[in-house]
N, C-alpha and C. Protein backbone atom coordinates (compact mmCIF):
# COMPACT_ATOMS: atom_id res chain seq x y z
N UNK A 1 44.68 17.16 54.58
CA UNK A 1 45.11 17.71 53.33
C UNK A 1 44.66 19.16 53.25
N UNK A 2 45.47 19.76 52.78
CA UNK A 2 45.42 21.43 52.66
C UNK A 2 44.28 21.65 51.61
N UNK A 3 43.66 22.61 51.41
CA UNK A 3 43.00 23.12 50.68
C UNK A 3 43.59 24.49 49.56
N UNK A 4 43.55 24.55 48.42
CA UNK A 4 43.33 25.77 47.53
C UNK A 4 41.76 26.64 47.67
N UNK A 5 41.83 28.03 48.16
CA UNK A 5 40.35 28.40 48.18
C UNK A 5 40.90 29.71 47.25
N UNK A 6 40.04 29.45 46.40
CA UNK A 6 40.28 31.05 45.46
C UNK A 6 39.08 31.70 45.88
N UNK A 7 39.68 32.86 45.68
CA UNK A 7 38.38 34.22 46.33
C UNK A 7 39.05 35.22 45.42
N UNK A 8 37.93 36.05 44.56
CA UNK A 8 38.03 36.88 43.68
C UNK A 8 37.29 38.20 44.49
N UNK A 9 38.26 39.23 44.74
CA UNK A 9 37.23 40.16 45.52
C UNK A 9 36.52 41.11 44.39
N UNK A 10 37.17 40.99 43.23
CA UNK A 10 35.87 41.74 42.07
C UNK A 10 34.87 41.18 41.97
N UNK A 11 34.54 39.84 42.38
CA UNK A 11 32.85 39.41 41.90
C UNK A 11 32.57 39.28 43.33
N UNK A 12 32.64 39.41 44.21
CA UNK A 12 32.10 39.51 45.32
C UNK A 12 32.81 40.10 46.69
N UNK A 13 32.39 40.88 47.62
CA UNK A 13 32.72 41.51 48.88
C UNK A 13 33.31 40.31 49.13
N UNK A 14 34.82 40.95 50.04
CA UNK A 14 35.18 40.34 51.22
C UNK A 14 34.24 40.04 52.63
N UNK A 15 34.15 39.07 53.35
CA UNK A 15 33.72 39.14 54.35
C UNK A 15 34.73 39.79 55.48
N UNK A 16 34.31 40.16 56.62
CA UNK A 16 35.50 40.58 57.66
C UNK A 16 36.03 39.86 58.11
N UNK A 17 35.28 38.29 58.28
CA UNK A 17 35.88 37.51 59.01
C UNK A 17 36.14 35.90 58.00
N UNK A 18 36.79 34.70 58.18
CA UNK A 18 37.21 33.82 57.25
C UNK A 18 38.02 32.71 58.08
N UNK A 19 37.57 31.67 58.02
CA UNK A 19 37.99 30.87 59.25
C UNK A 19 38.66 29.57 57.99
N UNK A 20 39.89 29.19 58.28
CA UNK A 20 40.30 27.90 57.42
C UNK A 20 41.36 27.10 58.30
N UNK A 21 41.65 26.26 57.74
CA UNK A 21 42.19 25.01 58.42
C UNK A 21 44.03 25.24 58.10
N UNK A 22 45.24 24.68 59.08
CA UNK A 22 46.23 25.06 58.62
C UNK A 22 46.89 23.80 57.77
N UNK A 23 47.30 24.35 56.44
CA UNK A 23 47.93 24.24 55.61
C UNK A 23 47.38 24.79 54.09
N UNK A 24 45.96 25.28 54.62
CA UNK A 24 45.29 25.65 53.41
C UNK A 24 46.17 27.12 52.80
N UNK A 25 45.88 26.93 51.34
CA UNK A 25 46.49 28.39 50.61
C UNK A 25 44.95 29.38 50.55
N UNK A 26 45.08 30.24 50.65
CA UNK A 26 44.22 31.19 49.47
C UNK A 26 44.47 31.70 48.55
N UNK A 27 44.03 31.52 47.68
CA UNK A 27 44.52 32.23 46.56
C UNK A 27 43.64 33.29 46.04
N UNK A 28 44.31 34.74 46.44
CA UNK A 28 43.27 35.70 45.62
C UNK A 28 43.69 36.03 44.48
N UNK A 29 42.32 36.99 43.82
CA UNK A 29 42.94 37.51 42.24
C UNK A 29 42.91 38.60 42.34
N UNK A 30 44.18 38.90 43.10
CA UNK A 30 44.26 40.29 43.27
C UNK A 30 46.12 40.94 42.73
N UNK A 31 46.08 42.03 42.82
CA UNK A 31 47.31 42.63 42.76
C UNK A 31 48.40 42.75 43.39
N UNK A 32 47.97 42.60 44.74
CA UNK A 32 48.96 42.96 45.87
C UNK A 32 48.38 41.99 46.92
N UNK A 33 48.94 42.21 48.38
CA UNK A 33 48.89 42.25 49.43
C UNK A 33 49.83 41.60 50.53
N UNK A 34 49.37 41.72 51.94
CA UNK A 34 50.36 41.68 53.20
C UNK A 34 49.63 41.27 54.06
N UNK A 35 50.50 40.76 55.45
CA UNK A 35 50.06 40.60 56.41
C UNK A 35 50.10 41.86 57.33
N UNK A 36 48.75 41.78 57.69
CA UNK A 36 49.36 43.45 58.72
C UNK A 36 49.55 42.85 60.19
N UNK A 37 49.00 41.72 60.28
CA UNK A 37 49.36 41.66 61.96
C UNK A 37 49.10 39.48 61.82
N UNK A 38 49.61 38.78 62.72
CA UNK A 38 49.59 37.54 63.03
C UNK A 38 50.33 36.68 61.81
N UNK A 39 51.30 37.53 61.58
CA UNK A 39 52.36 36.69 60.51
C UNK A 39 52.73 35.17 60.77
N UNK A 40 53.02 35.16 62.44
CA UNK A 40 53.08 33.74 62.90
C UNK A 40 51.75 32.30 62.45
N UNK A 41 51.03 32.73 62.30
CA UNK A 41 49.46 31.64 61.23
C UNK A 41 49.35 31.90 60.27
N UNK A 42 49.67 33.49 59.83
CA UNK A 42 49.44 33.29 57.98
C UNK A 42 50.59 33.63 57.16
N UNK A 43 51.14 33.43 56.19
CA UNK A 43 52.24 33.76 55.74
C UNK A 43 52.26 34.02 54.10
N UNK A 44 52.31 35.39 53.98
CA UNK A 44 52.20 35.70 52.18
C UNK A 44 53.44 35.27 51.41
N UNK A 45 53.28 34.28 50.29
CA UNK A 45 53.87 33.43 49.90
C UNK A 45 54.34 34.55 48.86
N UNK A 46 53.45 34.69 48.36
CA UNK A 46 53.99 35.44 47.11
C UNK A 46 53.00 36.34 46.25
N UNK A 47 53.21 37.29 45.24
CA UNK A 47 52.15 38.04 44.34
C UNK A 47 52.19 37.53 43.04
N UNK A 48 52.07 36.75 42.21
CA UNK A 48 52.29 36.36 41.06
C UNK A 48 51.51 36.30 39.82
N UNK A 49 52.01 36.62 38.28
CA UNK A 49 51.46 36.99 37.64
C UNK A 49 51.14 35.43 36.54
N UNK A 50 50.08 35.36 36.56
CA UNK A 50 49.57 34.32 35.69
C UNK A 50 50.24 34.09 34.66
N UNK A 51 50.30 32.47 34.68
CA UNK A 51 50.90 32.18 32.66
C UNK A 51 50.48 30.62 33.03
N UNK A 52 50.53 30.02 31.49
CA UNK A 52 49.91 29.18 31.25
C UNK A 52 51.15 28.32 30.22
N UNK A 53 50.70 26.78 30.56
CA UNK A 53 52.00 25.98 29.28
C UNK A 53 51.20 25.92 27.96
N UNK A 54 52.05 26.60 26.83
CA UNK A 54 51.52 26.81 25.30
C UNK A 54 51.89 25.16 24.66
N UNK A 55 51.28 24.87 23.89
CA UNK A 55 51.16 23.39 23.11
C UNK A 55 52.81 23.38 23.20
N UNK A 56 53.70 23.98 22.83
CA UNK A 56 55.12 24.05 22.07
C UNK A 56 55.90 23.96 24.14
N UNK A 57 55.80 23.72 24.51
CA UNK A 57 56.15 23.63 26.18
C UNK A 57 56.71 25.12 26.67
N UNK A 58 56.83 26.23 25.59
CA UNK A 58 56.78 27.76 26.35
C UNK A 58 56.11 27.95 27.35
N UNK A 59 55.99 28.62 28.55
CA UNK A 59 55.05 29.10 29.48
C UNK A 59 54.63 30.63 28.51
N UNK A 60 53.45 31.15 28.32
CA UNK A 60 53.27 31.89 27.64
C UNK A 60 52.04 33.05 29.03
N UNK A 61 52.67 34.12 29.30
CA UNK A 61 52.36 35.10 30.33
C UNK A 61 51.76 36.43 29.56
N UNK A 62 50.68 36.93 29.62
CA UNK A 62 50.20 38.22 29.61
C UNK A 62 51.11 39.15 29.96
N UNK A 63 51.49 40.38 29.28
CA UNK A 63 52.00 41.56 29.79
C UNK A 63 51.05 42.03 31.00
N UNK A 64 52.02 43.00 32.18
CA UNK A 64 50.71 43.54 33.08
C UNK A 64 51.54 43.13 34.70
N UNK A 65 50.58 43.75 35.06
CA UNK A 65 51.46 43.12 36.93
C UNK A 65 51.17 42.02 37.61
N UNK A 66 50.98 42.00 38.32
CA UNK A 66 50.83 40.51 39.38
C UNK A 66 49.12 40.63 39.33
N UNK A 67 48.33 39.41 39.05
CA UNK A 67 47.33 39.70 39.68
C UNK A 67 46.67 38.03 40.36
N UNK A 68 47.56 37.59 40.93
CA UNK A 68 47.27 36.22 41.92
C UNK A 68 48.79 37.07 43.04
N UNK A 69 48.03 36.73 44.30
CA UNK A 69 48.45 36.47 45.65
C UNK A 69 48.24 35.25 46.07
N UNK A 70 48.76 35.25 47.00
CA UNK A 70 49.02 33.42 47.92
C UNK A 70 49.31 33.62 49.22
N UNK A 71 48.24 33.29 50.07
CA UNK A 71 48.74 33.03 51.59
C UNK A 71 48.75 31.89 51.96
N UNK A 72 49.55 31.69 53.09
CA UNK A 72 49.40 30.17 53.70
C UNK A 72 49.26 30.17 54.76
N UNK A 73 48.49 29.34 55.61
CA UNK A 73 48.30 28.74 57.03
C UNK A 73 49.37 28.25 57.72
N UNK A 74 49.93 28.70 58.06
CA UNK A 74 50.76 27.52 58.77
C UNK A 74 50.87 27.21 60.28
N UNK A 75 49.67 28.21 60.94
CA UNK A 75 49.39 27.37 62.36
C UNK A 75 48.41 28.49 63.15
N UNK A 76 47.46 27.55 64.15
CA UNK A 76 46.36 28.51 64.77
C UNK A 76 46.92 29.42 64.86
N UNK A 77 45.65 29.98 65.17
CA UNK A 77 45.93 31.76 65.41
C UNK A 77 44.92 32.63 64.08
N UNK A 78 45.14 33.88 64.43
CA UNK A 78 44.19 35.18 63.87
C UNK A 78 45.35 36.49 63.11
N UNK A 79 45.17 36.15 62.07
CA UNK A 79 45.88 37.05 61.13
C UNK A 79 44.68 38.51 60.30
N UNK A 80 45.56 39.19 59.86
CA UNK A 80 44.91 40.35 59.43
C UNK A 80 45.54 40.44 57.81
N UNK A 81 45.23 40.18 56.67
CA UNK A 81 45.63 40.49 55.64
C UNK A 81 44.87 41.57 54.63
N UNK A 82 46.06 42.27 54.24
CA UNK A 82 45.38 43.30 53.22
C UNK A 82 45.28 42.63 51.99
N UNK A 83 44.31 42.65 50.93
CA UNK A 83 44.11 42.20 49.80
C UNK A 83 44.18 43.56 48.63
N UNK A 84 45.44 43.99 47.75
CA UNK A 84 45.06 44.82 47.14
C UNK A 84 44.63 44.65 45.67
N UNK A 85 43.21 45.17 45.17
CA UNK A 85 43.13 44.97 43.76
C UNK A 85 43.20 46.48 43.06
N UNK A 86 43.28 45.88 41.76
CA UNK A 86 42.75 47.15 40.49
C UNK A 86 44.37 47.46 40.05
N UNK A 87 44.99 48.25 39.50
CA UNK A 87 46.40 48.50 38.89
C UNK A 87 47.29 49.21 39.70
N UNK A 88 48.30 48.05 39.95
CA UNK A 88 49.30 48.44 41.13
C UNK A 88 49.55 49.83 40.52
N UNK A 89 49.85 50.51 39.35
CA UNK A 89 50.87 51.75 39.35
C UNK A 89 49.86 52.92 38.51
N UNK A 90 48.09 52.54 39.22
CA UNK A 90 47.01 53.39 38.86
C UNK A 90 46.26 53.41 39.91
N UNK A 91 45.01 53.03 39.51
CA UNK A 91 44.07 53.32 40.46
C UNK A 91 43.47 51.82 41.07
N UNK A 92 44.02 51.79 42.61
CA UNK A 92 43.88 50.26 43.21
C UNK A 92 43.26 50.80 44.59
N UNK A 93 42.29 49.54 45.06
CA UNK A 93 41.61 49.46 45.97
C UNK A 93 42.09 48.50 47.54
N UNK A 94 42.05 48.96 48.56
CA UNK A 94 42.84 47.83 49.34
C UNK A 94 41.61 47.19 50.78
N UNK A 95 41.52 45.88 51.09
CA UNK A 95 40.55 45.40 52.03
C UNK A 95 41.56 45.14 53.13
N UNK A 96 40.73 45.17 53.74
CA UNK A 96 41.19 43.95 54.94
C UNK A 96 40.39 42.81 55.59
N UNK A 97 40.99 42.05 56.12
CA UNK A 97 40.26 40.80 55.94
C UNK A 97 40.87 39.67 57.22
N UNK A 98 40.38 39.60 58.47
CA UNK A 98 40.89 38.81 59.69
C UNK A 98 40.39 37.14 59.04
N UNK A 99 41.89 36.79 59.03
CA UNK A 99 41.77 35.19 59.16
C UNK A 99 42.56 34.42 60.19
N UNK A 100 41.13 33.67 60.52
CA UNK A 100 41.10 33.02 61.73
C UNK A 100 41.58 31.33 60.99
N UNK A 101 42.77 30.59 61.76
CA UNK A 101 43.26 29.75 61.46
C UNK A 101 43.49 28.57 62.46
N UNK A 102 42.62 27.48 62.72
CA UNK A 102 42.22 26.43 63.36
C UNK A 102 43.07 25.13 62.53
N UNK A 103 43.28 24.13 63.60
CA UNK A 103 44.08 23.24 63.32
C UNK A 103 43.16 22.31 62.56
């Protein structure tokens, strides 16, 4: 069974390195990001902006940009992803971050 691992890079440093199992997601809380290299094991799903179901069954969303990303595992191998935080169309910060992906 896959795993959800959330990693917030505002309350704590990235490490350089990050080893997970394939089918796991990560989910950061970040603004942006990409794969820069080993697209074939990790695959950025998407950038998406939080919302929540209101009592009345509306999904009810904050104004503002994306700030959840999503990668996925989907087979060994060593990927390189950029994680970007802070305001896509101000002042944003970008990591990088090798994930290593074991069956």
């Amino acid at each position: 069974m896959g795993r959800l691992i959330e990693i917030e890079p505002a309350l704590q440093p990235l490490p350089a390195t990050i080893t997970i199992r394939r089918g796991d997601v990560l989910r950061f809380a970040a603004s942006g990001g990409d794969v820069q290299s080993g697209s074939q094991a990790v695959e950025r799903v998407g950038a998406f902006r939080s919302g929540v179901l209101g009592a009345n069954g509306l999904v009810l969303t904050p104004a503002g940009g994306p700030d959840v990303v999503l990668f996925l595992a989907r087979q060994s191998g060593t990927a390189v992803v950029r994680i970007i935080t802070g305001d896509p169309w101000g002042k944003s910060a970008s990591s990088l971050l090798e994930v290593r992906v074991e069956d």
